[in-house]
Protein backbone atom coordinates (compact mmCIF):
# COMPACT_ATOMS: atom_id res chain seq x y z
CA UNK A 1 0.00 0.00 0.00
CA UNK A 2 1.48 3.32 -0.93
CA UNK A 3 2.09 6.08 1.65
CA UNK A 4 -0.67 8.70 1.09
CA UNK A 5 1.43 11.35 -0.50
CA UNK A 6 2.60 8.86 -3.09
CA UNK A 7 -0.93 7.51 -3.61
CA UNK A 8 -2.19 11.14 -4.59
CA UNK A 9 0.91 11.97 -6.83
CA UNK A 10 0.00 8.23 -8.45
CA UNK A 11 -3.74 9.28 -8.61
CA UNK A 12 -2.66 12.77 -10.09
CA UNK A 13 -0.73 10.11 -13.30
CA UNK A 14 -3.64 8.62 -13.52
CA UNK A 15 -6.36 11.53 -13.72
CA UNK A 16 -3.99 13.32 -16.51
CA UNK A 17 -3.34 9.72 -18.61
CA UNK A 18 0.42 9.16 -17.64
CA UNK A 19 -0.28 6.09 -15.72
CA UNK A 20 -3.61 3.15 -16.33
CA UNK A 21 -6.23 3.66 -14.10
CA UNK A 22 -6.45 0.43 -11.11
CA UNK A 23 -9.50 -1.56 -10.48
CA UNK A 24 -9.26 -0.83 -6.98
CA UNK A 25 -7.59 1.33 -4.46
CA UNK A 26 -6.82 0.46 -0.98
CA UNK A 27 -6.18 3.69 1.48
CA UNK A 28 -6.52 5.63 4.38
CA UNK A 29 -10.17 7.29 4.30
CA UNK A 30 -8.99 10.84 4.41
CA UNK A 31 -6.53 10.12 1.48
CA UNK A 32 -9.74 8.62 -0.43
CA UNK A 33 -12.03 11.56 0.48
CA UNK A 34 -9.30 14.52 -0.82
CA UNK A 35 -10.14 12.84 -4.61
CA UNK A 36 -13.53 12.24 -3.84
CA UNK A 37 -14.36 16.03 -5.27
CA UNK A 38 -12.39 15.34 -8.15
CA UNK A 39 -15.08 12.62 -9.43
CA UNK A 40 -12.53 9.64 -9.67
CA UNK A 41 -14.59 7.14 -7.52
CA UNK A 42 -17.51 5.33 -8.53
CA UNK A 43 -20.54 5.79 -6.25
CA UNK A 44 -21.74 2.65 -4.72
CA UNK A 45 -25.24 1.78 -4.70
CA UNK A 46 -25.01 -0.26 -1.06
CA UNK A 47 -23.28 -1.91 1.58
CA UNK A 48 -21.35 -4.80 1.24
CA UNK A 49 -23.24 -6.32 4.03
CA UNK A 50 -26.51 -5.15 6.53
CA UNK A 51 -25.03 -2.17 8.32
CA UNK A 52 -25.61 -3.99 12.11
CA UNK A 53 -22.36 -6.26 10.51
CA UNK A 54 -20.27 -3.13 10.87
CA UNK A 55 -18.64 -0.40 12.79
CA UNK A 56 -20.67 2.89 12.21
CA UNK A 57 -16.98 4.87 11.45
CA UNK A 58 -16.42 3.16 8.83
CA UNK A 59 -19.64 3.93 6.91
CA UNK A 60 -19.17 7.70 8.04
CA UNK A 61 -15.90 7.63 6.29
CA UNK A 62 -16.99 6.69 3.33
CA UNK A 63 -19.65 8.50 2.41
CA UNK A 64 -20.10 12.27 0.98
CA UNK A 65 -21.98 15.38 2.40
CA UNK A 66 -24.60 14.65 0.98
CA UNK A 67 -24.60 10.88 1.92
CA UNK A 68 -23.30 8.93 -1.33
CA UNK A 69 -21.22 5.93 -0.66
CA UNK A 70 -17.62 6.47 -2.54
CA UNK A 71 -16.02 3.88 -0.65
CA UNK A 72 -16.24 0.02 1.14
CA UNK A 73 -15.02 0.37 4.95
CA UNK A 74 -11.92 -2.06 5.68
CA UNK A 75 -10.64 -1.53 9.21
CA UNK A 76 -11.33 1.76 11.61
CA UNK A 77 -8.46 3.26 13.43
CA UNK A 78 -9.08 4.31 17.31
CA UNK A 79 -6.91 7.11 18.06
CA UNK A 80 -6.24 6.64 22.42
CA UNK A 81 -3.52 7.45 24.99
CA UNK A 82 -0.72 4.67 25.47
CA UNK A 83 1.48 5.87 28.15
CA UNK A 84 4.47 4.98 30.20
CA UNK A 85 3.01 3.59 33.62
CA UNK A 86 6.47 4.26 35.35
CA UNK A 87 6.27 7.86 34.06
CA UNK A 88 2.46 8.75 35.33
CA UNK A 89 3.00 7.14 38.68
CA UNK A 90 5.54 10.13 39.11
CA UNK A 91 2.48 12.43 38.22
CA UNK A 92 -0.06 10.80 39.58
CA UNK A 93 -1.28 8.90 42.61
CA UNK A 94 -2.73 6.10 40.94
CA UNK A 95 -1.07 5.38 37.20
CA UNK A 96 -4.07 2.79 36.53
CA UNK A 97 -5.16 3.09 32.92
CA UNK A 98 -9.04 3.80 34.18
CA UNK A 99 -7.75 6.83 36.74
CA UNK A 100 -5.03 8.00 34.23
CA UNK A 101 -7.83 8.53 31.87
CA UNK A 102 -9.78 10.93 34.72
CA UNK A 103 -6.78 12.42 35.19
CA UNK A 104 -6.93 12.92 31.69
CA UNK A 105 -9.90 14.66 31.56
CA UNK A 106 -13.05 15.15 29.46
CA UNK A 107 -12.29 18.45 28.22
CA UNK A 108 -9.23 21.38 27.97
CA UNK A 109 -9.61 22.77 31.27
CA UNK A 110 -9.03 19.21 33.19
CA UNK A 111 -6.09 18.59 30.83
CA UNK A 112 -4.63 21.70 31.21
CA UNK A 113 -5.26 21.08 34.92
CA UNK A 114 -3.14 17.95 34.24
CA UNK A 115 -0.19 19.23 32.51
CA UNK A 116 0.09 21.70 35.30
CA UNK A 117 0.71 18.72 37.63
CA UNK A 118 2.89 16.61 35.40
CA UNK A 119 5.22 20.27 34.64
CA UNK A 120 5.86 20.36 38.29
CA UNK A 121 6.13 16.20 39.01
CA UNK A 122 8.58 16.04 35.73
CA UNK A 123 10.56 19.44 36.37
CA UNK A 124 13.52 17.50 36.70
CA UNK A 125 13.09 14.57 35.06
CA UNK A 126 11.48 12.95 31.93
CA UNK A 127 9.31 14.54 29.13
CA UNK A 128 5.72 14.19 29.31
CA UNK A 129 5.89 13.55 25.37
CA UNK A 130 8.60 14.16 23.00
CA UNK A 131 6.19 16.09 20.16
CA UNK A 132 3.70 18.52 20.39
CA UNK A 133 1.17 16.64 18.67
CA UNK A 134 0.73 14.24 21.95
CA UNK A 135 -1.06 17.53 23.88
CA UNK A 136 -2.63 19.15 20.59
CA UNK A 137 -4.09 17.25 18.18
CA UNK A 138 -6.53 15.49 20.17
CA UNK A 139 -7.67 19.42 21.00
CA UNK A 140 -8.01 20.06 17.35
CA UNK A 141 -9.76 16.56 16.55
CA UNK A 142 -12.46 17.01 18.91
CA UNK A 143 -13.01 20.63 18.16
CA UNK A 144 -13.04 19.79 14.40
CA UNK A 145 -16.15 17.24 14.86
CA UNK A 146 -18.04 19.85 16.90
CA UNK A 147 -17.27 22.81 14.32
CA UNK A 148 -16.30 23.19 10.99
CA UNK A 149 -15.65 26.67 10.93
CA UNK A 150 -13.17 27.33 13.53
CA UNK A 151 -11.88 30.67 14.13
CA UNK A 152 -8.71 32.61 13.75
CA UNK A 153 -9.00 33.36 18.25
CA UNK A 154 -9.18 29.60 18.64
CA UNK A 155 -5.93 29.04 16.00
CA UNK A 156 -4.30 31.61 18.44
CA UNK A 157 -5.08 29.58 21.44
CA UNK A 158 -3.94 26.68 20.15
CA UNK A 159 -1.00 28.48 19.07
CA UNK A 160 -0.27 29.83 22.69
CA UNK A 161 -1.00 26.49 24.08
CA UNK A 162 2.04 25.12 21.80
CA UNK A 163 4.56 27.90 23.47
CA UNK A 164 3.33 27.37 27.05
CA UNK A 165 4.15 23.47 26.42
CA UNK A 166 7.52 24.16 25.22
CA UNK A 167 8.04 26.77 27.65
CA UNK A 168 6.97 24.26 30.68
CA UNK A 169 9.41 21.60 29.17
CA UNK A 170 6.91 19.03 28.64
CA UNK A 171 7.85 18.36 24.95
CA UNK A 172 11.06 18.56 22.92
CA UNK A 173 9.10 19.02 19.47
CA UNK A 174 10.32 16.17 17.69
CA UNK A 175 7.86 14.54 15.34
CA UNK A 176 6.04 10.95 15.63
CA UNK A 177 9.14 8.33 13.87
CA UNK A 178 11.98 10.86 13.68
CA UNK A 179 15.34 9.48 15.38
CA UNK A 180 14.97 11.44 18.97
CA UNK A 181 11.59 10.26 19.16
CA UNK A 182 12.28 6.49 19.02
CA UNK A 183 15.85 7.38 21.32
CA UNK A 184 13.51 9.15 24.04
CA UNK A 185 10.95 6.02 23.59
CA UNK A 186 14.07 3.75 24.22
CA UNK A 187 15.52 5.37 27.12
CA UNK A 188 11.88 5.79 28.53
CA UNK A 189 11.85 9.63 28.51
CA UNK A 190 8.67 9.74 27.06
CA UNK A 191 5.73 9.27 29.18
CA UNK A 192 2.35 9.90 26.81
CA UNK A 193 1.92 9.32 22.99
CA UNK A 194 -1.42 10.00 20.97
CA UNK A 195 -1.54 6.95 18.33
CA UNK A 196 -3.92 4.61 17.37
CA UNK A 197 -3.62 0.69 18.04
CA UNK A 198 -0.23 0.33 15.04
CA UNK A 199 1.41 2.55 17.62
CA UNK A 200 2.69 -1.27 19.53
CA UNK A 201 4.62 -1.85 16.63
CA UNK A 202 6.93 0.82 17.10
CA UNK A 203 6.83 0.70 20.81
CA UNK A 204 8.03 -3.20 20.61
CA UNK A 205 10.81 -2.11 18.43
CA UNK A 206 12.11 0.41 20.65
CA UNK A 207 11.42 -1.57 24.13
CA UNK A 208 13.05 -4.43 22.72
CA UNK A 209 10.97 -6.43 25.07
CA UNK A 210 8.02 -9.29 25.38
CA UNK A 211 6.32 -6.85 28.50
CA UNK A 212 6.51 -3.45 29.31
CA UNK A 213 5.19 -0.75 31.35
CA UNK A 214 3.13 0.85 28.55
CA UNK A 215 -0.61 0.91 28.90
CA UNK A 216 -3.50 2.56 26.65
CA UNK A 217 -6.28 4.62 28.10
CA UNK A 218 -8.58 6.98 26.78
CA UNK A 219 -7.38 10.54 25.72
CA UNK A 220 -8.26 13.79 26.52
CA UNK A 221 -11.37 14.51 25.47
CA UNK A 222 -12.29 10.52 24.51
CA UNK A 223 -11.02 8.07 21.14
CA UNK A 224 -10.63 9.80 18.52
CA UNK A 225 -12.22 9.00 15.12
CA UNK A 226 -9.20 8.02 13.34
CA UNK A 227 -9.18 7.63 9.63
CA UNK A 228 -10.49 4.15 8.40
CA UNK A 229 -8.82 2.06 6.04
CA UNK A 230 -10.89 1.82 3.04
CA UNK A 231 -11.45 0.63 -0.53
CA UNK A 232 -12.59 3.00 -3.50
CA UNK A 233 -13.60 1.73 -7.27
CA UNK A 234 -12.27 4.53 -9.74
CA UNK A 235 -14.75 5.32 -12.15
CA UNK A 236 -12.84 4.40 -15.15
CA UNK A 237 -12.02 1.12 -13.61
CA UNK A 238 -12.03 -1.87 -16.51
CA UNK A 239 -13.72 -4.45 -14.34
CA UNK A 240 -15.70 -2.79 -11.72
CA UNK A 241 -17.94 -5.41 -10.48
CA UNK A 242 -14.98 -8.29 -9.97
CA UNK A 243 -13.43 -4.88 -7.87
CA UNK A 244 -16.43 -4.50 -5.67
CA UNK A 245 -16.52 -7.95 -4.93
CA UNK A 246 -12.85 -7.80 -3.76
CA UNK A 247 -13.90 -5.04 -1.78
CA UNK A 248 -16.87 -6.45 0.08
CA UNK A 249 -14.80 -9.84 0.84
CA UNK A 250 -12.30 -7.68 2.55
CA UNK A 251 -15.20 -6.29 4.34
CA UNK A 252 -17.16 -9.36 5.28
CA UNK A 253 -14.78 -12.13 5.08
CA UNK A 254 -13.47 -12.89 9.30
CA UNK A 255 -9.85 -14.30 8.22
CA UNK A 256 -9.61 -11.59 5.93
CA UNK A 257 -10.42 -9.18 8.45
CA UNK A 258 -8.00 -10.54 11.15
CA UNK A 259 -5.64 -10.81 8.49
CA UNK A 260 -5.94 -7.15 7.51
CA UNK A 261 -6.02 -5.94 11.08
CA UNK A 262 -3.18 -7.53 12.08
CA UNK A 263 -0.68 -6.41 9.75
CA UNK A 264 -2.24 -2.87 9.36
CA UNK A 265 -2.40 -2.33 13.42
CA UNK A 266 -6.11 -1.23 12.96
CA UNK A 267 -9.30 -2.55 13.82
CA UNK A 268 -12.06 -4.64 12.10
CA UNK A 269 -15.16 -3.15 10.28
CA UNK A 270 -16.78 -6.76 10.88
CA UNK A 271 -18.28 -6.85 14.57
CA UNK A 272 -17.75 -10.56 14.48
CA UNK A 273 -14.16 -10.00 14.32
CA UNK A 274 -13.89 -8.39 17.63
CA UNK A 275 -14.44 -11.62 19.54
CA UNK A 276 -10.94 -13.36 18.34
CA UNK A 277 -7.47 -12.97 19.30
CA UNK A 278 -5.48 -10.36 19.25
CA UNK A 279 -8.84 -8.67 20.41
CA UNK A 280 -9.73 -10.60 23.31
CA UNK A 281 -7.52 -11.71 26.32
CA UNK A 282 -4.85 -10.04 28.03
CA UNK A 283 -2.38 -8.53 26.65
CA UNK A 284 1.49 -9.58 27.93
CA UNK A 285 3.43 -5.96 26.23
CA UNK A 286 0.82 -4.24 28.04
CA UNK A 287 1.33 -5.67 31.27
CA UNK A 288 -1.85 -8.00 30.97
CA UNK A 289 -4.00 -5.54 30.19
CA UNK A 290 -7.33 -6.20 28.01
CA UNK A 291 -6.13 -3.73 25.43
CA UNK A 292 -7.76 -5.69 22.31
CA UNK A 293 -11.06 -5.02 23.77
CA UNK A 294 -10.43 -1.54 24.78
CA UNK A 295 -9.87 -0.65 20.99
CA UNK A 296 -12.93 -2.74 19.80
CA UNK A 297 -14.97 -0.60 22.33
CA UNK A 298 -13.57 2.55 21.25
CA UNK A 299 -14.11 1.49 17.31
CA UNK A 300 -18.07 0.87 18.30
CA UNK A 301 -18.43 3.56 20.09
CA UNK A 302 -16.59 6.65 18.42
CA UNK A 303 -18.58 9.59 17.34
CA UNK A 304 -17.73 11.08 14.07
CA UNK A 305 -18.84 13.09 11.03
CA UNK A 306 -17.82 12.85 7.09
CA UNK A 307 -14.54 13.11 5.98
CA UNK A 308 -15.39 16.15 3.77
CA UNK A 309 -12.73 18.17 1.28
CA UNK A 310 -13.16 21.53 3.94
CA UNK A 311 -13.06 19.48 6.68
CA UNK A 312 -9.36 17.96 5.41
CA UNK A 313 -8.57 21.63 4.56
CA UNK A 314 -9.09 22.90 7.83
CA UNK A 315 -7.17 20.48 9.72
CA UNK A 316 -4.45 20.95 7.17
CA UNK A 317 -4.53 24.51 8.04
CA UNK A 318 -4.26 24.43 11.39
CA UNK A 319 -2.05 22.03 11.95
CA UNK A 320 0.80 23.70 9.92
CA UNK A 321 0.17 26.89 11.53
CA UNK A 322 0.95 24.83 14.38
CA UNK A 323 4.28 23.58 13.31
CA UNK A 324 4.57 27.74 12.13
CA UNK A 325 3.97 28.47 15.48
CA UNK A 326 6.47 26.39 17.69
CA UNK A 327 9.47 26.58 15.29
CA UNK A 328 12.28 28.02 16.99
């Protein structure tokens, strides 16, 4: 599967004639939903399967505005907290996934409530997170779903928000992958990461290690709608139907799903996936915990709204203002 800036320089080939046109692409949703505008994808007429089959996200993120399906739902991607538990208990009283996520808070003021605490806990000591992203972006997600108009004052919040973190010491700026942020994973100097379910992966690599003291919880706020993994037919596709049916298999098929899943780090559309390993059972990286099921929860219970073109402008915008902003 191509990275999402190669897919839409492939897709760009394709729309001006320098490269055939697939049967079948197989992205991220938001990737899918930047082209959508652009006509390439063939509007589907249905589901692959009754809706009660699968996860509500992953019908949201694939249809339009105005509620045309432009896409078959693969896998949906949770967005949560993992943190380190040796890190919060230096914060916090109780580093228990269910009180971290209190601690947490449902909304800015508790968080910000929280960072105060952890800036004066970790004054000597450890970063809270190593990139910015950890403390923003769930701020911008869950603003973006309520509004999608959001104002220049709330950019300049945001914005402020970004210095104060820097200024408190709680993040070194890096960016999710680059070379200090796997170093600080590896000599545990990072205490909180926003990722979705994938994120174990990495964390594996850098622990080197069967068990650690890395948990998942809910972030600030609550799971974040993640984009799914999806499947769109291009219009101009030579065999559309054998396509679709590719498409729906993925979809409806449980080894397929589990399959998928597993190598993607993302969660199953099907509902009847949820009740096999790796989503049931303790889990032994994660210190026992049930973290399969918290992510199946969290897929079936997300809130979210279409993945429209303004909607993928507007997060585009802020979030490089962002970077803008905390540049040195």
């Amino acid at each position: 599967m191509l990275s999402p800036t190669e897919l839409s320089r492939w897709l760009r080939e394709v729309q001006n004639d320098q490269r055939a046109c697939p049967d079948a692409v197989v992205s991220d949703a938001t990737t899918i939903a930047e082209w959508h505008l652009s006509g390439l994808w063939r509007q589907l007429d249905a589901s692959p399967a009754p809706e009660s089959f699968h996860v509500g996200i992953g019908r949201i993120h694939t249809t339009s505005k105005l509620g045309a399906r432009y896409a078959i739902p693969l896998a949906v991607n949770p967005i949560g907290a993992w943190y380190s538990q040796a890190i919060m208990a230096t914060i916090l009283p109780d580093s228990d996934p269910t009180q971290v996520a209190i601690a947490l808070g449902k909304d800015s003021q508790a968080f910000q409530a929280f960072l105060n605490r952890a800036s004066t806990a970790l004054s000597d000591g450890p970063l809270l997170s190593s990139t910015l992203d950890d403390f923003l972006i769930p701020n911008l997600e869950h603003a973006l779903m309520q509004n999608t108009d959001l104002s220049q004052q709330w950019q300049t919040q945001l914005e402020q928000s970004a210095h104060t973190l820097q200024k408190a010491q709680l993040s070194a700026g890096e960016r999710h992958f680059s070379g200090n942020w796997y170093k600080s994973i590896t000599h545990e100097h990072t205490g909180l990461i926003i990722a979705g379910r994938w994120m174990k992966t990495a964390l594996m690599r850098a622990v080197g290690e069967s068990t650690s003291t890395w948990r998942v919880c809910e972030p600030a706020g609550g799971f974040i709608a993640g984009p799914s993994l999806v499947c769109a037919i291009p219009d101009r596709s030579n065999q559309p139907e054998p396509a679709i049916a590719f498409a729906t298999d993925f979809a409806s098929d449980l080894d397929l799903q589990l399959l998928l899943c597993e190598g993607t780090g993302t969660v199953p559309t099907l509902i009847a996936a949820h009740q096999y390993a790796p989503f049931v059972g303790p889990d032994g990286f994660c210190g026992g915990q049930s973290v399969g099921e918290l992510w199946c929860t969290a897929a079936t219970n997300l809130n979210a709204v279409a993945l429209t073109p303004e909607r993928i402008e507007q997060r585009r915008r802020i979030r490089t203002a962002l970077i803008a902003a905390v540049r040195p």
